[in-house]
N, C-alpha and C. Protein backbone atom coordinates (compact mmCIF):
# COMPACT_ATOMS: atom_id res chain seq x y z
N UNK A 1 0.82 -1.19 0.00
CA UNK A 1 0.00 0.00 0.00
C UNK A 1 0.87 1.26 0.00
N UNK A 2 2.21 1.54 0.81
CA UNK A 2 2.84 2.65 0.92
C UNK A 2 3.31 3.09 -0.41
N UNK A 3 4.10 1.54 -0.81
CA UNK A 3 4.56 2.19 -2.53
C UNK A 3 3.73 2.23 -3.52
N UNK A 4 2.07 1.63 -3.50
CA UNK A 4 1.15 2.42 -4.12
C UNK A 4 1.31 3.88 -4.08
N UNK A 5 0.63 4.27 -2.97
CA UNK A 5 1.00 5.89 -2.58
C UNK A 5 1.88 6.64 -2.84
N UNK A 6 3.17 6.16 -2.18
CA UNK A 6 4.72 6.59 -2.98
C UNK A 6 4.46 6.82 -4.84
N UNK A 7 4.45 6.13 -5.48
CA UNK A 7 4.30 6.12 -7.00
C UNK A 7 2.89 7.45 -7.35
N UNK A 8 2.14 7.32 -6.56
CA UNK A 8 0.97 8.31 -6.95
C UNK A 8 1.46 9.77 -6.89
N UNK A 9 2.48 9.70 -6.11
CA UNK A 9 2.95 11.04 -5.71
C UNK A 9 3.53 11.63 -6.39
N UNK A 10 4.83 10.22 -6.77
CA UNK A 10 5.76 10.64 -7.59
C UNK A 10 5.45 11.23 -8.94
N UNK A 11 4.13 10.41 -9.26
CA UNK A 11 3.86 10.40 -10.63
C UNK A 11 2.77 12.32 -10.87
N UNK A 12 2.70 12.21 -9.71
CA UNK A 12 1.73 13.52 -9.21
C UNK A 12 2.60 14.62 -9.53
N UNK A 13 3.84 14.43 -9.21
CA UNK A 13 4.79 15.98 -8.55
C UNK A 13 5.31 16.00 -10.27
N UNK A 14 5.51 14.83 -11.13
CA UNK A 14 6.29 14.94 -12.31
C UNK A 14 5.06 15.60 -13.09
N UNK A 15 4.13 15.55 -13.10
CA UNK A 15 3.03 15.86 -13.96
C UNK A 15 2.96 17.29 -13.73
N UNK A 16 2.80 17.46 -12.67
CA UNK A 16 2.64 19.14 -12.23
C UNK A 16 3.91 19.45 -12.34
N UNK A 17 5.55 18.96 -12.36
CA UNK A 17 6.59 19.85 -12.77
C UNK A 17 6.23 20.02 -14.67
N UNK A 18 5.79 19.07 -15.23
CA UNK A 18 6.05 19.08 -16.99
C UNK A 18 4.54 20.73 -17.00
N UNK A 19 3.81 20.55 -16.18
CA UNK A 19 2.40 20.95 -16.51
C UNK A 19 3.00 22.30 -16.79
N UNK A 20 3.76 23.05 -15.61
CA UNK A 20 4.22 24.19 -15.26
C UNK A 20 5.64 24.50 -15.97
N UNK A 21 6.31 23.78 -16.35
CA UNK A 21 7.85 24.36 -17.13
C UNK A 21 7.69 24.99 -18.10
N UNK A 22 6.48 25.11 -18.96
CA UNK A 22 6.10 25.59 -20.06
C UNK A 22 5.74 26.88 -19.79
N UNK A 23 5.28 27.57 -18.62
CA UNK A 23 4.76 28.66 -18.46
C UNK A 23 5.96 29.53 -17.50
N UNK A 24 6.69 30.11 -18.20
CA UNK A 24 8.24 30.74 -17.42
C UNK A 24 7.69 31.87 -17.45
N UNK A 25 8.55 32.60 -16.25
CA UNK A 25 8.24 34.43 -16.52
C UNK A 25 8.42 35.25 -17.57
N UNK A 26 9.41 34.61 -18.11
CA UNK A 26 9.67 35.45 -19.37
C UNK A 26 8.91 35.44 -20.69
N UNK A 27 7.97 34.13 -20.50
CA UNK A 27 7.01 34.47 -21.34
C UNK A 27 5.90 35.27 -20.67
N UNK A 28 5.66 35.13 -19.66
CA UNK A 28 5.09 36.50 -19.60
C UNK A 28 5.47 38.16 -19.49
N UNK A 29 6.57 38.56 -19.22
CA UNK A 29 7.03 39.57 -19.54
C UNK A 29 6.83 40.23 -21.07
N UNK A 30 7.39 38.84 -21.86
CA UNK A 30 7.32 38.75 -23.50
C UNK A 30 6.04 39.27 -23.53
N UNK A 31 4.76 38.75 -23.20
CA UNK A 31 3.06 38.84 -23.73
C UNK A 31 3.28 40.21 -22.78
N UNK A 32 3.33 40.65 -21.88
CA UNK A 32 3.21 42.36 -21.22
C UNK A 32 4.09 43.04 -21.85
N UNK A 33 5.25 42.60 -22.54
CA UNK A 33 5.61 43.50 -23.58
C UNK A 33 4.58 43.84 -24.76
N UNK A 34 4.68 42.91 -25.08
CA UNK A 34 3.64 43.15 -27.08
C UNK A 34 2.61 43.96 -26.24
N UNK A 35 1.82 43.69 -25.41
CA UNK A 35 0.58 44.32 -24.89
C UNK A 35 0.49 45.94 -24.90
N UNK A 36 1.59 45.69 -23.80
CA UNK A 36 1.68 47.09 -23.36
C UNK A 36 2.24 48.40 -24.24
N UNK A 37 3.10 47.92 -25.41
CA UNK A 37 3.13 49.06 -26.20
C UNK A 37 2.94 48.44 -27.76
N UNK A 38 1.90 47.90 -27.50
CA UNK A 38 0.80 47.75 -28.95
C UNK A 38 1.77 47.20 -30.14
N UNK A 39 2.57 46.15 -30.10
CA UNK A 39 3.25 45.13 -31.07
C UNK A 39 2.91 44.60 -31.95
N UNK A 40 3.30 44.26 -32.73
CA UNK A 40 2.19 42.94 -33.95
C UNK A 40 3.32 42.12 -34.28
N UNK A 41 3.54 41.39 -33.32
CA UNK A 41 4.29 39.66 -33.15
C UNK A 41 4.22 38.97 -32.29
N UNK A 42 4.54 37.62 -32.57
CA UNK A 42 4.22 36.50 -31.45
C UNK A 42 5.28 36.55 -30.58
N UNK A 43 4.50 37.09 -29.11
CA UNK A 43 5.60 36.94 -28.16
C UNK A 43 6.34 36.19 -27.97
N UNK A 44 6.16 34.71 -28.44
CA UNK A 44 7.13 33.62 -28.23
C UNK A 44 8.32 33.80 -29.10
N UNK A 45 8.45 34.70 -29.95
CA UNK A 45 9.69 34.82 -30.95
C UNK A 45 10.75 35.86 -30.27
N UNK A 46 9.91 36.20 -29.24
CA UNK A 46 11.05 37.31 -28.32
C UNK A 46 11.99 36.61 -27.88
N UNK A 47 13.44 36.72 -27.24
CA UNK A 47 14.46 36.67 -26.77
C UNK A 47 14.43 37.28 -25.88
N UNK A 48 13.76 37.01 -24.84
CA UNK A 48 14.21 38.08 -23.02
C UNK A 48 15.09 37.66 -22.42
N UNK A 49 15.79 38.58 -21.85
CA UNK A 49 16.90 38.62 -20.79
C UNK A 49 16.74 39.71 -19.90
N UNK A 50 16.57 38.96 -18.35
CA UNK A 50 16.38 39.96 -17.32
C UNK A 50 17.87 40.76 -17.01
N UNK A 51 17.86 42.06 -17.52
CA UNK A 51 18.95 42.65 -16.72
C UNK A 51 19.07 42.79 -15.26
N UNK A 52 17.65 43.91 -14.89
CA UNK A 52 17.88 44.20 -14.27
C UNK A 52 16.13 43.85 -13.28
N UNK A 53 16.34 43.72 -11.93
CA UNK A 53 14.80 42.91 -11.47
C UNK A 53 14.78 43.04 -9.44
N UNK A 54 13.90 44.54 -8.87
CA UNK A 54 14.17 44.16 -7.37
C UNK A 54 12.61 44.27 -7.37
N UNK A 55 12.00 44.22 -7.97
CA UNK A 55 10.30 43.49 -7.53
C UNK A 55 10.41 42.67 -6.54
N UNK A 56 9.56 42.59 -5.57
CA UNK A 56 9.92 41.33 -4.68
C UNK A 56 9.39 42.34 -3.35
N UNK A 57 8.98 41.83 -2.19
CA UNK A 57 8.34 41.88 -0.96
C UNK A 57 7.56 42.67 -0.57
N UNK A 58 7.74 44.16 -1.24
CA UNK A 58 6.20 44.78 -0.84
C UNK A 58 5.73 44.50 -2.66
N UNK A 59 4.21 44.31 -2.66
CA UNK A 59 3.53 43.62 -3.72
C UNK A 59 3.80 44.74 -4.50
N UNK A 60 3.64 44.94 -5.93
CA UNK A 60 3.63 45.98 -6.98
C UNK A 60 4.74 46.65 -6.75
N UNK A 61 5.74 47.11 -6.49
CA UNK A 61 6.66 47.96 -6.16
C UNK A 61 8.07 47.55 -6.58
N UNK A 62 8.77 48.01 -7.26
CA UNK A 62 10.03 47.84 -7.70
C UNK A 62 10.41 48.55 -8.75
N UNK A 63 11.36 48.01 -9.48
CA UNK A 63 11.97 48.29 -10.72
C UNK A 63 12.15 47.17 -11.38
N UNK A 64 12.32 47.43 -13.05
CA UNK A 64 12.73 45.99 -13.60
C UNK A 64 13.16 46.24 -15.18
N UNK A 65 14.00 45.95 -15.73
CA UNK A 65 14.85 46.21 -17.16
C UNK A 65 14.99 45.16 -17.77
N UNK A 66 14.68 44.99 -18.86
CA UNK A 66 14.60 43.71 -19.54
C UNK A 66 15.09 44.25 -21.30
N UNK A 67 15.60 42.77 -21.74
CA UNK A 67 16.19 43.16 -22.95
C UNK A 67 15.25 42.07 -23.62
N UNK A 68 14.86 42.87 -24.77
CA UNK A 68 14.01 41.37 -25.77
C UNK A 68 14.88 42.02 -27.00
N UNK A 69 15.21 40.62 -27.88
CA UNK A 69 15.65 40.46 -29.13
C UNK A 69 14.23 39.46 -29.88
N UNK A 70 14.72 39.68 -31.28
CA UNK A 70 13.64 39.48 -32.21
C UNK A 70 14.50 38.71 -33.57
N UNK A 71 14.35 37.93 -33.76
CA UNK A 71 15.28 37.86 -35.08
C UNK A 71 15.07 38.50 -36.69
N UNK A 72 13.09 38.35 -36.14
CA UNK A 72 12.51 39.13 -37.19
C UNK A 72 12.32 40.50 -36.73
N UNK A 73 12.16 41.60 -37.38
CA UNK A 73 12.36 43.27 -37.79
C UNK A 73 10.73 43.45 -37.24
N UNK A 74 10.82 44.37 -35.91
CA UNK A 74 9.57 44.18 -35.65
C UNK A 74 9.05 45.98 -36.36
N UNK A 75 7.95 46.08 -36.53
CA UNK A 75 7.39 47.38 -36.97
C UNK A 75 7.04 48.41 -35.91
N UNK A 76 7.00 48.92 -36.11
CA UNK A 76 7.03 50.36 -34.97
C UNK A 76 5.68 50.94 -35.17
N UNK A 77 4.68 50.78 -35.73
CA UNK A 77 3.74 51.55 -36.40
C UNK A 77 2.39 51.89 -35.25
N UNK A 78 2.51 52.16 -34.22
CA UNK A 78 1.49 52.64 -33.50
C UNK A 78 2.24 53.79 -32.79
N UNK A 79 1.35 55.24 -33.07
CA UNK A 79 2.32 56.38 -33.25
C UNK A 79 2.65 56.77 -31.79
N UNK A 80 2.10 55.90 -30.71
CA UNK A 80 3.20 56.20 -29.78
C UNK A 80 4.49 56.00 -29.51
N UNK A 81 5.31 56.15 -30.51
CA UNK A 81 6.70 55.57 -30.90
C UNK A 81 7.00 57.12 -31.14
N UNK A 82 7.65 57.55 -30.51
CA UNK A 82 8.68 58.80 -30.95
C UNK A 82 10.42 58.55 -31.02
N UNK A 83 11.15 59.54 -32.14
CA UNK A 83 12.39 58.86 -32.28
C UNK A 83 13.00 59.68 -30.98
N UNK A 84 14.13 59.07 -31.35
CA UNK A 84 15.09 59.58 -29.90
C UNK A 84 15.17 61.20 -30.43
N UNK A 85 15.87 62.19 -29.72
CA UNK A 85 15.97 61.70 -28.04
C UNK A 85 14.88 61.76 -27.10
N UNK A 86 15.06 61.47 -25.78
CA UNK A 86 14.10 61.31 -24.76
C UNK A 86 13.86 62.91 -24.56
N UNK A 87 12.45 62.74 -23.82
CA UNK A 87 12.21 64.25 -23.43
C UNK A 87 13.19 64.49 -22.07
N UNK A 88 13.04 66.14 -21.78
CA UNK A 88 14.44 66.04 -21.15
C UNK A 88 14.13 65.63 -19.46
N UNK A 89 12.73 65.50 -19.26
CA UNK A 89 11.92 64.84 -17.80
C UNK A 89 12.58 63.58 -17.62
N UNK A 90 12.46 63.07 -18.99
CA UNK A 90 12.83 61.58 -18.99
C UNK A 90 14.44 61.29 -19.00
N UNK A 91 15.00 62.06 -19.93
CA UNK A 91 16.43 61.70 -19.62
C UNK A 91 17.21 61.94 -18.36
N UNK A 92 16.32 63.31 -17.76
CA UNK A 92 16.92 63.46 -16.32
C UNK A 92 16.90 62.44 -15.33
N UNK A 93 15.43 61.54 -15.32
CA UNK A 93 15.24 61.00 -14.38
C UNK A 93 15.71 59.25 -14.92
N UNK A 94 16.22 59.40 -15.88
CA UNK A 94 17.14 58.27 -16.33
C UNK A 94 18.43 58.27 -15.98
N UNK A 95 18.79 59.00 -16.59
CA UNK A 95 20.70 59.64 -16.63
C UNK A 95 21.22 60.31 -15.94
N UNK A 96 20.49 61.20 -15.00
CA UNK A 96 21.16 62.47 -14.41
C UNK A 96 21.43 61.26 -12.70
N UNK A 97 22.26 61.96 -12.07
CA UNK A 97 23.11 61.14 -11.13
C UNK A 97 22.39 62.11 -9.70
N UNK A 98 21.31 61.56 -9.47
CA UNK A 98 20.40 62.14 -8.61
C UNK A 98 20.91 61.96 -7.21
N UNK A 99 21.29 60.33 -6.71
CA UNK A 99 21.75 59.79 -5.44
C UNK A 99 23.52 58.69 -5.38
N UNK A 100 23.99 59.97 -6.14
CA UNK A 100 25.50 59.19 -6.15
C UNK A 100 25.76 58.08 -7.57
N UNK A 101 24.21 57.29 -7.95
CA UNK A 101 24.31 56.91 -9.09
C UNK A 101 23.27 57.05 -9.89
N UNK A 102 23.53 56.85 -11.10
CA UNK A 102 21.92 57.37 -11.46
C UNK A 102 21.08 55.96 -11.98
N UNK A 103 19.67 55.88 -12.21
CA UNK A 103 18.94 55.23 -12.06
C UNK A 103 19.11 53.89 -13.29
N UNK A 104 19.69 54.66 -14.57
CA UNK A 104 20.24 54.08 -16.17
C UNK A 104 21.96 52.78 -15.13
N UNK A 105 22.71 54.21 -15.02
CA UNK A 105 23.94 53.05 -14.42
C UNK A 105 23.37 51.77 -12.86
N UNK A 106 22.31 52.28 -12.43
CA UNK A 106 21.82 51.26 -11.87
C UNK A 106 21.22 49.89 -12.01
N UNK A 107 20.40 50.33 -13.25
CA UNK A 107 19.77 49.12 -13.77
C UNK A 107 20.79 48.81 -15.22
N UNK A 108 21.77 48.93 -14.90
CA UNK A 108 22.73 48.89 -16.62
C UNK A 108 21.74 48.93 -17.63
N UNK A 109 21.10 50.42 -17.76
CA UNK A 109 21.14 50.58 -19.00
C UNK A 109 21.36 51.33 -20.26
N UNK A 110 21.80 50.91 -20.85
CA UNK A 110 23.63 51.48 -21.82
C UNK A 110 22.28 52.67 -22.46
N UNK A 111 22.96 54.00 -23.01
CA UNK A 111 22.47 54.90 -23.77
C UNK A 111 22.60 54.66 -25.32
N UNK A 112 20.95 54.65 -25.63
CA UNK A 112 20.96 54.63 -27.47
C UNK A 112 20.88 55.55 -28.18
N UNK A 113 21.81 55.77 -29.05
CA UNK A 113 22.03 57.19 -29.78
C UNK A 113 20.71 57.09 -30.72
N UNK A 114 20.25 55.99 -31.33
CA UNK A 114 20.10 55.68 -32.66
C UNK A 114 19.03 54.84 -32.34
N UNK A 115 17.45 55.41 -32.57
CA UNK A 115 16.33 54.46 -31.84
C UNK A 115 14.95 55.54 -31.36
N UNK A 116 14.02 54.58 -31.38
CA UNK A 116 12.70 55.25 -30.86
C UNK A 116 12.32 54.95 -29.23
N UNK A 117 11.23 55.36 -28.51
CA UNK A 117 11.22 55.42 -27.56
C UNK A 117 9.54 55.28 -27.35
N UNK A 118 9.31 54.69 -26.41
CA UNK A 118 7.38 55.04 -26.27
C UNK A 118 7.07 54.47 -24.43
N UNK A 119 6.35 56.05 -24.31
CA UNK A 119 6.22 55.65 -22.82
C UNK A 119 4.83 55.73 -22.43
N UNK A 120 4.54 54.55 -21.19
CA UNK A 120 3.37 54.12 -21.09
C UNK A 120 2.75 54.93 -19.61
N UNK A 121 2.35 55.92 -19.31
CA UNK A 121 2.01 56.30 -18.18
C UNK A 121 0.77 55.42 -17.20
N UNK A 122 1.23 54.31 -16.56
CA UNK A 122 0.47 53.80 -15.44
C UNK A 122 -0.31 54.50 -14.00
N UNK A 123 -0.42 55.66 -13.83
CA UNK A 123 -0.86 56.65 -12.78
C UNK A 123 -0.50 57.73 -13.41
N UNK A 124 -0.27 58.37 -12.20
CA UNK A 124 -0.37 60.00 -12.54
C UNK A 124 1.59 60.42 -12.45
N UNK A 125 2.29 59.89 -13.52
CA UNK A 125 3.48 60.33 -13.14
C UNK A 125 3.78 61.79 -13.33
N UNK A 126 4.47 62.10 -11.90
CA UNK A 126 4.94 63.71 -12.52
C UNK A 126 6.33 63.62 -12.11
N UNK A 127 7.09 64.00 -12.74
CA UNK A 127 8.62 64.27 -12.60
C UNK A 127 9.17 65.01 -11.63
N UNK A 128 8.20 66.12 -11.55
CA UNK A 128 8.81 67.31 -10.73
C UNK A 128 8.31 66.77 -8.92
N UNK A 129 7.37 66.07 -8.92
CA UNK A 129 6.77 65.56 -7.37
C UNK A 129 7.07 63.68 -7.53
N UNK A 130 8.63 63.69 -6.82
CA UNK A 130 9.40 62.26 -7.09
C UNK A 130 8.22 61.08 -6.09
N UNK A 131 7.12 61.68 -5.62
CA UNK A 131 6.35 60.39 -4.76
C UNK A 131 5.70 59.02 -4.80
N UNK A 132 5.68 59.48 -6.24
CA UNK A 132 5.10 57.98 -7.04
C UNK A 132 5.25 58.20 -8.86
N UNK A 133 5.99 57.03 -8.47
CA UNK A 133 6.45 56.56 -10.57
C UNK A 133 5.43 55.37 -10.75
N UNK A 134 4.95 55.33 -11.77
CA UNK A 134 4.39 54.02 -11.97
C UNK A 134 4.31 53.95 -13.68
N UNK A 135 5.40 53.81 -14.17
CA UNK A 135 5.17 54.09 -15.78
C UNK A 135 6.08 52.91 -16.50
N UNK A 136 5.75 52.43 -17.88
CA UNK A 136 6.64 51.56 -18.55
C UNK A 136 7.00 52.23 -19.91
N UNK A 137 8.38 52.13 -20.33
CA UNK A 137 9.01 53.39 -20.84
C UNK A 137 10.02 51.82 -21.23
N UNK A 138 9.67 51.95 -23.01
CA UNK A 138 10.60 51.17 -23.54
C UNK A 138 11.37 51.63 -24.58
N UNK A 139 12.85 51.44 -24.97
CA UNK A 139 13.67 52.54 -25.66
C UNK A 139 14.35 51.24 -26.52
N UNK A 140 14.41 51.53 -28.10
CA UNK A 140 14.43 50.61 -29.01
C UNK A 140 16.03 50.70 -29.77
N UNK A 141 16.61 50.24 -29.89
CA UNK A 141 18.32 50.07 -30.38
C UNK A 141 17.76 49.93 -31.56
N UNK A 142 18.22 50.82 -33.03
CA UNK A 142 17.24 50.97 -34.10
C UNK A 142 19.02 50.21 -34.51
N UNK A 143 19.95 50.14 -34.03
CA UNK A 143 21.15 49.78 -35.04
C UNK A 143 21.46 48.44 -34.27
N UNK A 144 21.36 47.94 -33.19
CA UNK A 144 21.40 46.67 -32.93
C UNK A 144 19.95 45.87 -32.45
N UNK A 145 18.58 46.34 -33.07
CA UNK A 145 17.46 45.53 -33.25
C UNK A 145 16.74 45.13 -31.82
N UNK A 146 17.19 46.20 -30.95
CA UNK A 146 16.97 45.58 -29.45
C UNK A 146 16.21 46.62 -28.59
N UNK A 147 15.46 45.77 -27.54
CA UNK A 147 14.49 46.80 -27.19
C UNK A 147 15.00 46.18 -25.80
N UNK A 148 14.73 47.89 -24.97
CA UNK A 148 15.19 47.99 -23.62
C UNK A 148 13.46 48.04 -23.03
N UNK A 149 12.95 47.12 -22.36
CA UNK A 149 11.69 47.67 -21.21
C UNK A 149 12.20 47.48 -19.75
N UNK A 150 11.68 48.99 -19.31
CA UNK A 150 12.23 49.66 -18.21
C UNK A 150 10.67 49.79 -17.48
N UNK A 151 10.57 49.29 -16.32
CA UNK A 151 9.08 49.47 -15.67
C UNK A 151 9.30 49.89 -14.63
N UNK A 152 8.97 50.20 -13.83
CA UNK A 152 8.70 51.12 -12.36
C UNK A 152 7.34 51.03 -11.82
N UNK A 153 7.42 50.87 -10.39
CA UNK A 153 6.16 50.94 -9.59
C UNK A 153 6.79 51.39 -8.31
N UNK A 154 6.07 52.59 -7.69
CA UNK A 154 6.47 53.12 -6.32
C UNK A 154 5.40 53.26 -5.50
């Protein structure tokens, strides 16, 4: 009877590991990418790599930088796409060295000369009153095919 049981288990825990390996974070990041700034490709053809990621213990709240590659040429065509450069709200509160480092050399992320940009306002962000960010702001490498998403929640 025990190694009945034993085997039910075993056979239990392997089913629910195969059920779940298929569903990784990064495919979902991938599908809240395309979503969130209006894509037309199958998220599964993305290439994510977490740079940068301190989400974690109070719920909603963090930062997080992610790199997706594409092998295919994705289109830009929903006109919230503006080319570089950033507005200068945005580059400040990217680049400028506010607390010893700034927020870009924190989350390594390298500056694109050459590229579009489209930002998603989640609340009421204001630049000038630092109390709450809540925006996703993704910046596109038009010469190495690569898209930076940068998210924030405070």
């Amino acid at each position: 009877m025990n190694k009945w049981c034993c085997r039910i288990v075993a056979i239990s825990l392997v089913l629910i590991l195969i059920l779940f390996s298929g569903c990784s974070k990064n495919d979902n990041v991938a599908k809240e990418f395309v979503n969130t700034f209006k894509l037309d490709i199958d998220s599964k053809k993305l290439n994510v790599s977490t740079i940068y990621n301190d989400y974690g213990g109070v719920p909603y709240e963090g930062q997080a930088l992610y790199k997706l590659e594409s092998a295919e040429q994705i289109e830009l065509e929903d006109v919230g796409w503006v080319e570089l450069p950033l507005t200068t709200e945005l580059y400040e509160f990217l680049y400028k060295d506010n607390s010893m480092v700034s927020i870009a050399k924190k989350i390594n992320l390298p500056k694109i000369e050459k590229g579009k940009w489209y930002f998603v306002d989640r609340g009421k962000t204001d630049f000038k009153n630092p109390s709450a960010y809540n925006f996703s702001l993704c910046l596109y490498d038009e010469v190495n095919n690569i898209f930076y998403y940068y998210k924030i929640d405070t």
